[in-house]
N, C-alpha and C. Protein backbone atom coordinates (compact mmCIF):
# COMPACT_ATOMS: atom_id res chain seq x y z
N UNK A 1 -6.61 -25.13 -0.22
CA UNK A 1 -6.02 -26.41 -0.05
C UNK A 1 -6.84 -27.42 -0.83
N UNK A 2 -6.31 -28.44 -1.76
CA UNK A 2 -6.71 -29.23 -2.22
C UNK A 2 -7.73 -30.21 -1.18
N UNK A 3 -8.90 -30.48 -1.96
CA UNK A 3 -10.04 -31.38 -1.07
C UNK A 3 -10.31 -31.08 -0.02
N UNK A 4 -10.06 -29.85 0.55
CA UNK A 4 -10.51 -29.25 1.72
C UNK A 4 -11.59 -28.21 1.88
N UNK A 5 -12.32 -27.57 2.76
CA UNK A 5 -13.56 -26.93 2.76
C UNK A 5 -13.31 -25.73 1.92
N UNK A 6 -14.30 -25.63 1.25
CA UNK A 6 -14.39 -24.27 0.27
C UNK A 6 -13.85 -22.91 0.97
N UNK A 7 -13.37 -21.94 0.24
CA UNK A 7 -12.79 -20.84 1.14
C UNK A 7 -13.70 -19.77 0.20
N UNK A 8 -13.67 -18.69 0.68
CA UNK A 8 -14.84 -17.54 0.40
C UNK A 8 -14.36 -16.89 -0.10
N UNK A 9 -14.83 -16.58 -1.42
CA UNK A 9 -14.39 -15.38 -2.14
C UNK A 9 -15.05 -14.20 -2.60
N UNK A 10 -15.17 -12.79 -2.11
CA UNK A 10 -15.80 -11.54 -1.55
C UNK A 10 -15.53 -10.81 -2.93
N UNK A 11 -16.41 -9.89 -3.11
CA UNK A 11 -16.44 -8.54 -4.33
C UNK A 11 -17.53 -7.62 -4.30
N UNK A 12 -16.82 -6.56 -3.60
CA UNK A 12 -17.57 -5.73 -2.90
C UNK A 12 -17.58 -4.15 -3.78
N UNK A 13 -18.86 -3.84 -4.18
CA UNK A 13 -19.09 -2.60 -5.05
C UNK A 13 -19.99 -1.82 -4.04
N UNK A 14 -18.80 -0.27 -4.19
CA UNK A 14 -20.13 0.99 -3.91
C UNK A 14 -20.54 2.16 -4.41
N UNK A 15 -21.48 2.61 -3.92
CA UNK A 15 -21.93 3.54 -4.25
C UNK A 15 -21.01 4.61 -4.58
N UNK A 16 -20.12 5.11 -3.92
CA UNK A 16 -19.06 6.17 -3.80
C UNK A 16 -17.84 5.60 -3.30
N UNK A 17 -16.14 5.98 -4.17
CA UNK A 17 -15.31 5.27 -3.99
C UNK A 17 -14.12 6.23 -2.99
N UNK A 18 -13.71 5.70 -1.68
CA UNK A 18 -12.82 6.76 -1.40
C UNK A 18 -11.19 5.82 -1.18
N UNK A 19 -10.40 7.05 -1.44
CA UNK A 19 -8.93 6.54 -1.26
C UNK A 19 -8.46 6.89 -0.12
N UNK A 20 -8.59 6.02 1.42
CA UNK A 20 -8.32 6.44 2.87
C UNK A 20 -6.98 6.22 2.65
N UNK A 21 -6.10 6.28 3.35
CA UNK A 21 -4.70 6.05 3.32
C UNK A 21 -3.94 7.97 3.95
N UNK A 22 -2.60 7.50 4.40
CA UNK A 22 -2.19 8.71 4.68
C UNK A 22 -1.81 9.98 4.02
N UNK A 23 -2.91 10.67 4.10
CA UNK A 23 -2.19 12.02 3.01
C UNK A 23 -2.95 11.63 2.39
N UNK A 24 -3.71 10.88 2.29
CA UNK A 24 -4.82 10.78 1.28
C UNK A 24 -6.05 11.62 0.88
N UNK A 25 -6.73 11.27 -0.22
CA UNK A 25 -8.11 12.28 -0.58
C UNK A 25 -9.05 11.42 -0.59
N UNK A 26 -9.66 11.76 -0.54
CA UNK A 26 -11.62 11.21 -0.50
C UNK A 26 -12.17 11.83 -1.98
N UNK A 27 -12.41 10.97 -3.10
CA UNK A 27 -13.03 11.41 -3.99
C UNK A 27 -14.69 10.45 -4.59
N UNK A 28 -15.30 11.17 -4.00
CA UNK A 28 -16.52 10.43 -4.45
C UNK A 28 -16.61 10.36 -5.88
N UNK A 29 -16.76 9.33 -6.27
CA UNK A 29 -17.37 8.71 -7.74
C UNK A 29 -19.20 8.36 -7.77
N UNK A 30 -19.97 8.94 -8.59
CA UNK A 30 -21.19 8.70 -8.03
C UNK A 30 -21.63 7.31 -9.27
N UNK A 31 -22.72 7.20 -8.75
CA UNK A 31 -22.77 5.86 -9.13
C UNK A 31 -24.16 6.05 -9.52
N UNK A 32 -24.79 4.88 -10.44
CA UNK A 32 -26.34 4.71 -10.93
C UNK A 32 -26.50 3.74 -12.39
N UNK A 33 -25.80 2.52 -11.44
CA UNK A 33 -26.39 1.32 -12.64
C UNK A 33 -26.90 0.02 -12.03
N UNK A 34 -27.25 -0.81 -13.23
CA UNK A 34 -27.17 -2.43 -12.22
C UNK A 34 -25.79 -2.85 -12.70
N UNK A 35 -25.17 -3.53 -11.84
CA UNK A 35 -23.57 -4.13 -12.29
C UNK A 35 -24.03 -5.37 -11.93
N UNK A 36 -22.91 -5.92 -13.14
CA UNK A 36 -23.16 -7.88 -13.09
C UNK A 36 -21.71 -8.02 -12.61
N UNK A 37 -21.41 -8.77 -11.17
CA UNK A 37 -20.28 -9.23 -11.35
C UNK A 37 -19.98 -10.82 -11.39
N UNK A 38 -19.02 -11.57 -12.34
CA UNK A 38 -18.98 -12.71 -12.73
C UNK A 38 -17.72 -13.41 -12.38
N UNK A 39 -17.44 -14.56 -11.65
CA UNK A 39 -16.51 -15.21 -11.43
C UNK A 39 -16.00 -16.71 -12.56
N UNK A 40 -15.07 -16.29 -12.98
CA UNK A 40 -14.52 -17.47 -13.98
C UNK A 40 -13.40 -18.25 -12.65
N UNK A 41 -13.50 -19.23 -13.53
CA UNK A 41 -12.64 -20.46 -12.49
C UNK A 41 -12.03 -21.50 -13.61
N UNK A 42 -10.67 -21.56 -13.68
CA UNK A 42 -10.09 -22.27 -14.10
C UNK A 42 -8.70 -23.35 -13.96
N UNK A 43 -8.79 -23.89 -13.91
CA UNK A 43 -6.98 -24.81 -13.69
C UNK A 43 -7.26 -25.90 -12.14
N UNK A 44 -6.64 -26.81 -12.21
CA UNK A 44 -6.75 -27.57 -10.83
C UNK A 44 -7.96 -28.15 -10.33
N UNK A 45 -9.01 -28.47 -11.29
CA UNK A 45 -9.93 -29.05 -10.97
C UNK A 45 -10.90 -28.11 -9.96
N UNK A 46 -11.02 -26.91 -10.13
CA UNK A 46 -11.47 -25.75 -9.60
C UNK A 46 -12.88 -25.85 -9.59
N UNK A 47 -13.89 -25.50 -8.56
CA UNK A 47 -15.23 -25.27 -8.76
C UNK A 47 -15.52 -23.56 -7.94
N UNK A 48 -16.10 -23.23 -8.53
CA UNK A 48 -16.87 -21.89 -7.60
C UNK A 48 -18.22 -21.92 -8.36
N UNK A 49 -18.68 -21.99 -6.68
CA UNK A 49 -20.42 -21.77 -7.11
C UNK A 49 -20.48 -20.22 -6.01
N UNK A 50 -21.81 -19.51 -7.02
CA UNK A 50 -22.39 -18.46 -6.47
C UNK A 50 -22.88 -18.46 -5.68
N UNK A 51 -23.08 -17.56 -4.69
CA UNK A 51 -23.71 -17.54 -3.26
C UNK A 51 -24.87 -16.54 -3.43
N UNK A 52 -24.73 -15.34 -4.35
CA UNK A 52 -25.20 -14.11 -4.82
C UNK A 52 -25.56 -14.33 -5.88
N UNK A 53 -26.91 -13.11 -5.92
CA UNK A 53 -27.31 -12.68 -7.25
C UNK A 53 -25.92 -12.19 -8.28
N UNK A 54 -26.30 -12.15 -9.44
CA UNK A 54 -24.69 -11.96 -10.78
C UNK A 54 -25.46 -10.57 -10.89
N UNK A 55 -26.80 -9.98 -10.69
CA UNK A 55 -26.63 -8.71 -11.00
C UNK A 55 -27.34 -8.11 -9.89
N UNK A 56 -27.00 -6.83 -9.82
CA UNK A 56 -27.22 -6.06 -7.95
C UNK A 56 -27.16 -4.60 -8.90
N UNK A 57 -28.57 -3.64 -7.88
CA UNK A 57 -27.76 -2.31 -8.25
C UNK A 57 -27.51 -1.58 -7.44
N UNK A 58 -26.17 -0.50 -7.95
CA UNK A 58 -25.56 0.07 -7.50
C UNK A 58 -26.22 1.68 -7.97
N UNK A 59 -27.39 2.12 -7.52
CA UNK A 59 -27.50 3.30 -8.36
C UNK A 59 -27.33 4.59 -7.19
N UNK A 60 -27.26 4.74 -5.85
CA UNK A 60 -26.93 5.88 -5.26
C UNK A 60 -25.45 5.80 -4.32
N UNK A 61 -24.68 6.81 -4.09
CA UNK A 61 -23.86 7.05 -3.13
C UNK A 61 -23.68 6.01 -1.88
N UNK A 62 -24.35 5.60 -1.56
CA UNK A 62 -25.08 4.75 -0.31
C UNK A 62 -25.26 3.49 -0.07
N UNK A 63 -25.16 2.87 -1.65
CA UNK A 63 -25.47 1.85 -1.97
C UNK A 63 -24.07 0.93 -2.03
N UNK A 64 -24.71 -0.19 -1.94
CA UNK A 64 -23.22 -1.05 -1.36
C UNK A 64 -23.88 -2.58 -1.88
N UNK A 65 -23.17 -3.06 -2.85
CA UNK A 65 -23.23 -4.48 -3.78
C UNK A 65 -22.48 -5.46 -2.69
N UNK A 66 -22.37 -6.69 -2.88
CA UNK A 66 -21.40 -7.27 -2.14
C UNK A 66 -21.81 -8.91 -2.85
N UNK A 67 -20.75 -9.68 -3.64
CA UNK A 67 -20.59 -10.86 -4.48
C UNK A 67 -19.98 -11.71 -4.05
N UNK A 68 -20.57 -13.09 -3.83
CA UNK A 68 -19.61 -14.11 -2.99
C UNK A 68 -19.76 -15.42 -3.43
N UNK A 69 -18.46 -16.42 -3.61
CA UNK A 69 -18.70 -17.37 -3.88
C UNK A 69 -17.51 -18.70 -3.15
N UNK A 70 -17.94 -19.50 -3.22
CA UNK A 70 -17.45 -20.62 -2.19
C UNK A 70 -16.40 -21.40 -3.56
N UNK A 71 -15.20 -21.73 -3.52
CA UNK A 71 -14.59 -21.89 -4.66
C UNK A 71 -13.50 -22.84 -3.67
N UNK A 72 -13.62 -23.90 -4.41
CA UNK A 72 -12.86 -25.23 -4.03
C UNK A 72 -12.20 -25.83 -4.98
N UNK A 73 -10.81 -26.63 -4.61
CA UNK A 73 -10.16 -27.37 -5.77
C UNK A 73 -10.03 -28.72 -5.31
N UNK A 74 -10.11 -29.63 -6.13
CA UNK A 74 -10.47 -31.19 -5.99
C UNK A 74 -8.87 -31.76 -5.59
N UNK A 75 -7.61 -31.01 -6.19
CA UNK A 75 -6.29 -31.35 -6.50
C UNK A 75 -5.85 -30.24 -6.50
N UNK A 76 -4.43 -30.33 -6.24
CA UNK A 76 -3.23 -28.99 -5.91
C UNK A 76 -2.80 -28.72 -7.44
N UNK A 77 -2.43 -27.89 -7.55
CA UNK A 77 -2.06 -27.11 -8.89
C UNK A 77 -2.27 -25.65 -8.84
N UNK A 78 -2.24 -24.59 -9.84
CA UNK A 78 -2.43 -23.19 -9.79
C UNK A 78 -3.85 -23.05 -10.64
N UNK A 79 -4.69 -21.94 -9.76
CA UNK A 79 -6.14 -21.90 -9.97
C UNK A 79 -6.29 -20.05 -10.32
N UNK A 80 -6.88 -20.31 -11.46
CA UNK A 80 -6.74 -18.90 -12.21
C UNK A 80 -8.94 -18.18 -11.81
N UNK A 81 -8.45 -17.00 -10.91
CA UNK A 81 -9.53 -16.83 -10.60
C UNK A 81 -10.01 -15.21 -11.81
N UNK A 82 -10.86 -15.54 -12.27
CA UNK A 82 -11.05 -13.86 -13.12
C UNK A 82 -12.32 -13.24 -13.06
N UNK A 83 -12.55 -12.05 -12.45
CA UNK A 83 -13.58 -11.61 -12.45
C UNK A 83 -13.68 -10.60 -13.14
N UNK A 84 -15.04 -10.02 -13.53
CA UNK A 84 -16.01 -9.41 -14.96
C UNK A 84 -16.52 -8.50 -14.10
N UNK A 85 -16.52 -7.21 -14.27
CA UNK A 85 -17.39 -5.84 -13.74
C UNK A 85 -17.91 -5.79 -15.42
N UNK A 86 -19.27 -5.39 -15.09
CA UNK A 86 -20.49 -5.26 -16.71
C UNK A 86 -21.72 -4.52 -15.61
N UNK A 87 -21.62 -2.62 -16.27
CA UNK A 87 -22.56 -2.42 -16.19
C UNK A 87 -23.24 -2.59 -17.01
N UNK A 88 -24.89 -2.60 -16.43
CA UNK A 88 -25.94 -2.84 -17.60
C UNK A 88 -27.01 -1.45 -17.65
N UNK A 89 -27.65 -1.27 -18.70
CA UNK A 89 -28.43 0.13 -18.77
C UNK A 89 -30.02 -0.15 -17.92
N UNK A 90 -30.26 0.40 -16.94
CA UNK A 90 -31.32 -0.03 -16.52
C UNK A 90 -31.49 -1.13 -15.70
N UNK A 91 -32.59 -2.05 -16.01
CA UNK A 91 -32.58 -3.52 -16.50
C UNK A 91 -32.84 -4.48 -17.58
N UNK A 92 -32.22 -3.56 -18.39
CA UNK A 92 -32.35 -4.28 -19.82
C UNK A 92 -30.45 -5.29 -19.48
N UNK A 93 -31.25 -6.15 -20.71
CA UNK A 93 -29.57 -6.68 -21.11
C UNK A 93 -28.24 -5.78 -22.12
N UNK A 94 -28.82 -4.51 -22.00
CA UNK A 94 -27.67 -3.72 -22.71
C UNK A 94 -26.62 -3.15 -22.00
N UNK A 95 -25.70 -3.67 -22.42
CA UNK A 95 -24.42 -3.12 -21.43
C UNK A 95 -24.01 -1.87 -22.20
N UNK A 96 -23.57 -1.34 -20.89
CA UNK A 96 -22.96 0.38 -21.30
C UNK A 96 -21.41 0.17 -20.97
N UNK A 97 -20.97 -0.77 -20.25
CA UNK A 97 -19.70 -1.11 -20.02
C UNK A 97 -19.32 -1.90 -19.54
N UNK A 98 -18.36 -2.81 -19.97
CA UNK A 98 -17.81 -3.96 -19.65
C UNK A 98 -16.20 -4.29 -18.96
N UNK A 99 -15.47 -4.10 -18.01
CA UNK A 99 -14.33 -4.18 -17.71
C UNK A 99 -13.60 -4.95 -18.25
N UNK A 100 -12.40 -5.25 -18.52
CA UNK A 100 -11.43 -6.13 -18.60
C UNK A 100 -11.39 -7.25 -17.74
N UNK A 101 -11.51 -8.56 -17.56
CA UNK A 101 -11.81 -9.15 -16.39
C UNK A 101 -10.17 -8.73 -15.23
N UNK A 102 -10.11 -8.89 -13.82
CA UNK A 102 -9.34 -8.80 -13.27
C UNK A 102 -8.92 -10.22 -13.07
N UNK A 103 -6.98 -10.42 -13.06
CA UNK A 103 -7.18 -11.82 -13.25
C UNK A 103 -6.34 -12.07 -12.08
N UNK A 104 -6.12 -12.86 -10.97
CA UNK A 104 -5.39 -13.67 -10.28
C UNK A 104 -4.79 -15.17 -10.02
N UNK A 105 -3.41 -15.61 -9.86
CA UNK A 105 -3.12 -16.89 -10.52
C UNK A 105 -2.85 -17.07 -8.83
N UNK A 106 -3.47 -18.29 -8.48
CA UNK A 106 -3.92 -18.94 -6.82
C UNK A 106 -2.81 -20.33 -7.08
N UNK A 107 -1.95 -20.69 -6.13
CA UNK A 107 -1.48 -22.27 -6.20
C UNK A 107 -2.29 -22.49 -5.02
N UNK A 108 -3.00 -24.04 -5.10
CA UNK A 108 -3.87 -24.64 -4.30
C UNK A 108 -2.38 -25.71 -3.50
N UNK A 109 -2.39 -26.17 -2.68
CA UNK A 109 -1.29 -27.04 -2.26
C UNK A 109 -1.96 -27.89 -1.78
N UNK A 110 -1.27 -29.31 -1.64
CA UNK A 110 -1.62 -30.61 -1.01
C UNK A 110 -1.90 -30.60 0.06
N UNK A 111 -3.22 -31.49 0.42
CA UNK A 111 -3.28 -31.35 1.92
C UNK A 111 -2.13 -31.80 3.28
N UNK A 112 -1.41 -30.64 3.80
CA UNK A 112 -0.53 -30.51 4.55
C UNK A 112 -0.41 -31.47 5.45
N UNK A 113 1.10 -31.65 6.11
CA UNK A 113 1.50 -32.72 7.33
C UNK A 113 1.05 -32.36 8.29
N UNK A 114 1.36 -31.57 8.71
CA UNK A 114 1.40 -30.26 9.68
C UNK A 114 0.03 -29.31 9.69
N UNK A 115 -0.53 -29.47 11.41
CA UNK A 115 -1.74 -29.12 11.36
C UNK A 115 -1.60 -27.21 10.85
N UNK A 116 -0.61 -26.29 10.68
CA UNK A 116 -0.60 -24.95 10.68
C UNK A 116 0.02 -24.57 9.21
N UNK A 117 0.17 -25.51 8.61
CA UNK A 117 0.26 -25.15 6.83
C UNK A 117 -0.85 -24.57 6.36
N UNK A 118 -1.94 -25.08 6.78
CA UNK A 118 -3.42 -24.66 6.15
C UNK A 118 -3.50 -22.86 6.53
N UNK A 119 -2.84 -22.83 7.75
CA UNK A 119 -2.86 -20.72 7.95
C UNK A 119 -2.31 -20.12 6.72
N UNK A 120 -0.78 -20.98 6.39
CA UNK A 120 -0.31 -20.03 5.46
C UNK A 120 -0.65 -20.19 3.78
N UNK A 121 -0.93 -21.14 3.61
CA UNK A 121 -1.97 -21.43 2.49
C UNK A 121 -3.29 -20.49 2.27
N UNK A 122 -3.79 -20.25 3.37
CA UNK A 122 -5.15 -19.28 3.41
C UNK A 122 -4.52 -17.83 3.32
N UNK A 123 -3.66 -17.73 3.95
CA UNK A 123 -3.57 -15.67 3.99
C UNK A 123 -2.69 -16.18 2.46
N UNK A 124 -1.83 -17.03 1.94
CA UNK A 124 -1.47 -16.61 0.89
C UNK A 124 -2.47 -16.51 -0.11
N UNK A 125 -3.83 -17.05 -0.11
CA UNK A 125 -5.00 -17.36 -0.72
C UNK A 125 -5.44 -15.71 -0.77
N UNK A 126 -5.50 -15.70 0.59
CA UNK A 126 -6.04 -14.03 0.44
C UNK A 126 -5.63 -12.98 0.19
N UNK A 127 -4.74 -12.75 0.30
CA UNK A 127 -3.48 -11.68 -0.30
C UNK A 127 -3.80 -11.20 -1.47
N UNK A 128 -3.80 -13.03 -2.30
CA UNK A 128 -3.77 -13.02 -3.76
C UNK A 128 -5.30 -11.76 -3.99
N UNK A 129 -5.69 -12.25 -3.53
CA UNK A 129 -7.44 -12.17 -3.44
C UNK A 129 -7.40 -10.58 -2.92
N UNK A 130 -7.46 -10.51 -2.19
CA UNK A 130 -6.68 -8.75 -2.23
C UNK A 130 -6.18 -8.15 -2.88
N UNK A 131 -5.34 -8.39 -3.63
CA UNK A 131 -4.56 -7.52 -4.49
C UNK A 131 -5.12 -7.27 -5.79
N UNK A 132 -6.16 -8.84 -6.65
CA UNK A 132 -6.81 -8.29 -7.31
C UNK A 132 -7.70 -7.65 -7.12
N UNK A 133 -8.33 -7.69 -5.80
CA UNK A 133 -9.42 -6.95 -5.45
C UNK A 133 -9.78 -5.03 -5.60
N UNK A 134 -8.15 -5.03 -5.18
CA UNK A 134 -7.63 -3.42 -5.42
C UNK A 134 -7.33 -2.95 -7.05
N UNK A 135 -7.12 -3.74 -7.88
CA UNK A 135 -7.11 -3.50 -9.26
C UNK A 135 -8.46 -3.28 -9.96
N UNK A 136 -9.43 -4.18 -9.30
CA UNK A 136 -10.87 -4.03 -9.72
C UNK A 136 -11.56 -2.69 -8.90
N UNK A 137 -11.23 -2.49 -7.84
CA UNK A 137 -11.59 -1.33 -7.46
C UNK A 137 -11.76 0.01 -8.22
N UNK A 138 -10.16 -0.06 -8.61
CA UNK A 138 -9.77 1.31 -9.66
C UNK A 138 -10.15 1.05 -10.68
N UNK A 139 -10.54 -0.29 -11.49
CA UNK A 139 -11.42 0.01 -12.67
C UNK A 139 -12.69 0.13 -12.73
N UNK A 140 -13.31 -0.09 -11.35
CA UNK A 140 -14.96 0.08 -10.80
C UNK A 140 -15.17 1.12 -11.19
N UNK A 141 -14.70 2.26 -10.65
CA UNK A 141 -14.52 3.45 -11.08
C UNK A 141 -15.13 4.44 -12.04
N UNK A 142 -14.12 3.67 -13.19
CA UNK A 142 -14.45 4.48 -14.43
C UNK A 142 -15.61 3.59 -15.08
N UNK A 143 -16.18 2.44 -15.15
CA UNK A 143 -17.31 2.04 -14.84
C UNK A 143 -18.54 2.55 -14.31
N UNK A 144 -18.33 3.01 -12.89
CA UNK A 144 -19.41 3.66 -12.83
C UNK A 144 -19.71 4.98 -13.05
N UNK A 145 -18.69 5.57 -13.64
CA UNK A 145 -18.70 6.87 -14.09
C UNK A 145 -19.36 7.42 -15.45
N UNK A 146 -18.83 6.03 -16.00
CA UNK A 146 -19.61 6.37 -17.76
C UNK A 146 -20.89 5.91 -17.36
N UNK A 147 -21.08 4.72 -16.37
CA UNK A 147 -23.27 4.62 -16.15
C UNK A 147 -23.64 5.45 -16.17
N UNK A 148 -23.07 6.47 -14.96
CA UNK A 148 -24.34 7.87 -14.93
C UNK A 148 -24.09 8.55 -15.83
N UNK A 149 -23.17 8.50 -16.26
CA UNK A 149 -23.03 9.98 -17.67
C UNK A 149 -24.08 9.38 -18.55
N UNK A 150 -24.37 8.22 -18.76
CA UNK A 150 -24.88 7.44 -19.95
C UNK A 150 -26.49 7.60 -19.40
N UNK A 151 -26.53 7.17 -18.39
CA UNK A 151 -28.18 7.03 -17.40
C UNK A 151 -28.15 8.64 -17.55
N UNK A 152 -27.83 9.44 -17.07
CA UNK A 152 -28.34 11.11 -17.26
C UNK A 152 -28.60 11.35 -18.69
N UNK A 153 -28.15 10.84 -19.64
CA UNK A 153 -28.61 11.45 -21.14
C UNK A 153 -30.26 11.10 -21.38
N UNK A 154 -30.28 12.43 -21.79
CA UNK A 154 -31.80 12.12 -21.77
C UNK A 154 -32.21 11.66 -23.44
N UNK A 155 -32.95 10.48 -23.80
CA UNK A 155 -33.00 10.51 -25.45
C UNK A 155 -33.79 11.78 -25.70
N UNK A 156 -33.20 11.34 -27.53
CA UNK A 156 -33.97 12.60 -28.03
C UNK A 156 -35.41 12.00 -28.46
N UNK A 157 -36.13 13.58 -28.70
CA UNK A 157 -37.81 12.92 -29.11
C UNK A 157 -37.95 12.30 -30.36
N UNK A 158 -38.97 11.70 -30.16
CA UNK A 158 -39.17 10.67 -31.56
C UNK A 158 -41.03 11.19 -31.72
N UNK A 159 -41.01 11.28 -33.05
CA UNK A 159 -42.52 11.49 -33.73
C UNK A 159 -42.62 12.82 -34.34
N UNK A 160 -43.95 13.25 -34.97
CA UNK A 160 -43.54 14.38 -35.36
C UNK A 160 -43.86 15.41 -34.44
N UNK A 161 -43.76 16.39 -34.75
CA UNK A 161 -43.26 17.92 -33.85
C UNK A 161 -45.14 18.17 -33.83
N UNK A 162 -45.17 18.83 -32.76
CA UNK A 162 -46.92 19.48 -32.78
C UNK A 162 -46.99 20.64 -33.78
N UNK A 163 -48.11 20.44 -34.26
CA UNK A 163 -48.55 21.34 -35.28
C UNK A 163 -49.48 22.65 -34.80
N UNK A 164 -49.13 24.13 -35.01
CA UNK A 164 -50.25 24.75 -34.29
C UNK A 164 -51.17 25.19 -35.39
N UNK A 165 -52.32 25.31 -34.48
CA UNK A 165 -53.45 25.21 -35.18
C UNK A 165 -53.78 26.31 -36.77
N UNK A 166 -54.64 25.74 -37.75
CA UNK A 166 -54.46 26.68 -38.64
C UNK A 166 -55.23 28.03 -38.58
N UNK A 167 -55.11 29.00 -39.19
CA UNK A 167 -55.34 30.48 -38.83
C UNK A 167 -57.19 30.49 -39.48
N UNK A 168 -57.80 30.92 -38.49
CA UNK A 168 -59.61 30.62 -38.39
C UNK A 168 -59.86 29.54 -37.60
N UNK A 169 -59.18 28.20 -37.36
CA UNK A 169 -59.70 27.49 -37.03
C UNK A 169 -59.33 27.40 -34.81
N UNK A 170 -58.71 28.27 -34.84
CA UNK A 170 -58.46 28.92 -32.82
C UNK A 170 -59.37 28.54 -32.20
N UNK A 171 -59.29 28.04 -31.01
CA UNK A 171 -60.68 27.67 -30.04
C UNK A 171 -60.15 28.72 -29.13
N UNK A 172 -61.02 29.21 -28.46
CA UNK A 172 -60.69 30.40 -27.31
C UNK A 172 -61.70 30.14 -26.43
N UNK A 173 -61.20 30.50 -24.84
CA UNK A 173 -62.21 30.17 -24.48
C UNK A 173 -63.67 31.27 -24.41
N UNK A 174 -63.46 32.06 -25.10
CA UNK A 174 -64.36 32.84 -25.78
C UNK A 174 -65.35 32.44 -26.47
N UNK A 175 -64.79 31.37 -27.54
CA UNK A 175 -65.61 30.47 -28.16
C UNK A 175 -66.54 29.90 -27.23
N UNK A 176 -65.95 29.07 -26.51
CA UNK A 176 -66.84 27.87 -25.46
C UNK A 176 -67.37 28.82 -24.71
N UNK A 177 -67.52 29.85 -24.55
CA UNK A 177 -68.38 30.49 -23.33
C UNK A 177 -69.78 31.19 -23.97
N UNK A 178 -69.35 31.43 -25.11
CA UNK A 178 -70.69 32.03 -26.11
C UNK A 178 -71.84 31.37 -25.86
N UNK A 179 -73.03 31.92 -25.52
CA UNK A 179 -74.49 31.19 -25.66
C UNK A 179 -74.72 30.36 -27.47
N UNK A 180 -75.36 29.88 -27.16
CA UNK A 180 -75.30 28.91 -28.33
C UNK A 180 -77.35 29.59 -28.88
């Protein structure tokens, strides 16, 4: 609702992803990066400030991220919310993968006559907010799938190769034990 108290906006990453539902399967996705997640805010005089760290890691089964930010509009109009999944390698700034942002289009409405407009303004708020939430889910996914494939590669060696020793010049410990 326009000029009214900030409403909360949640983005929740884990360790392992399952699909509950009926008839459903459980497929763990394993996980092992730091993920940045980023909230864009645009249209309607829109603000969202962070509540959370932008980067968290997600590196075991177990592990559970969770991104939040308080996002208010000054005036009624439609408020374009987009969020950024970016894993990063390690903790360096090198990304191994970057999502597509997920995008959702929010109408903010005037502050209402009627003290029970503000209910349906909020679940329509959240819905919205839900539904992209489930799109980012399924691209979490393959996200965290290429981290660990990428985090398990082991580099290759760098320098030159060991040299073995040249023929006469052998230390044994035969040598070192000889009286001198």
């Amino acid at each position: 609702m326009a000029g009214g108290d900030p409403l909360r906006y949640r983005a929740q990453i884990l360790g392992s992803w399952r699909s509950d539902g009926p008839g459903g399967t459980h497929s763990p996705t394993s996980a092992g990066a730091e993920i940045g997640v980023k909230l864009h805010c645009s249209g309607a005089q829109v603000r969202c400030a962070p509540l959370s760290s932008e980067r968290q890691n997600v590196i075991s089964k177990t592990d559970k991220a969770t991104w939040l930010w308080d996002v208010s509009a000054k005036k009624a109009g439609t408020v374009t919310l987009s969020v950024t999944v970016t894993a990063y390698y390690r903790d360096s700034d090198t990304v191994l993968l970057e999502q597509t942002p997920a995008t959702t289009h929010v109408k903010v409405a005037a502050p209402p006559g009627d003290s029970f407009a503000w209910v349906k303004q909020a679940w329509r708020w959240i819905s919205d907010a839900i539904t992209s939430l489930g799109g980012l889910a399924v691209s979490l996914t393959a996200v965290i799938t290429l981290a660990v494939m990428l985090a398990r590669r082991t580099p290759a060696a760098t320098g030159p190769e060991p040299s073995s020793p040249e023929p006469g010049n052998d230390i044994t410990d035969a040598d070192t034990n000889s009286p001198s």
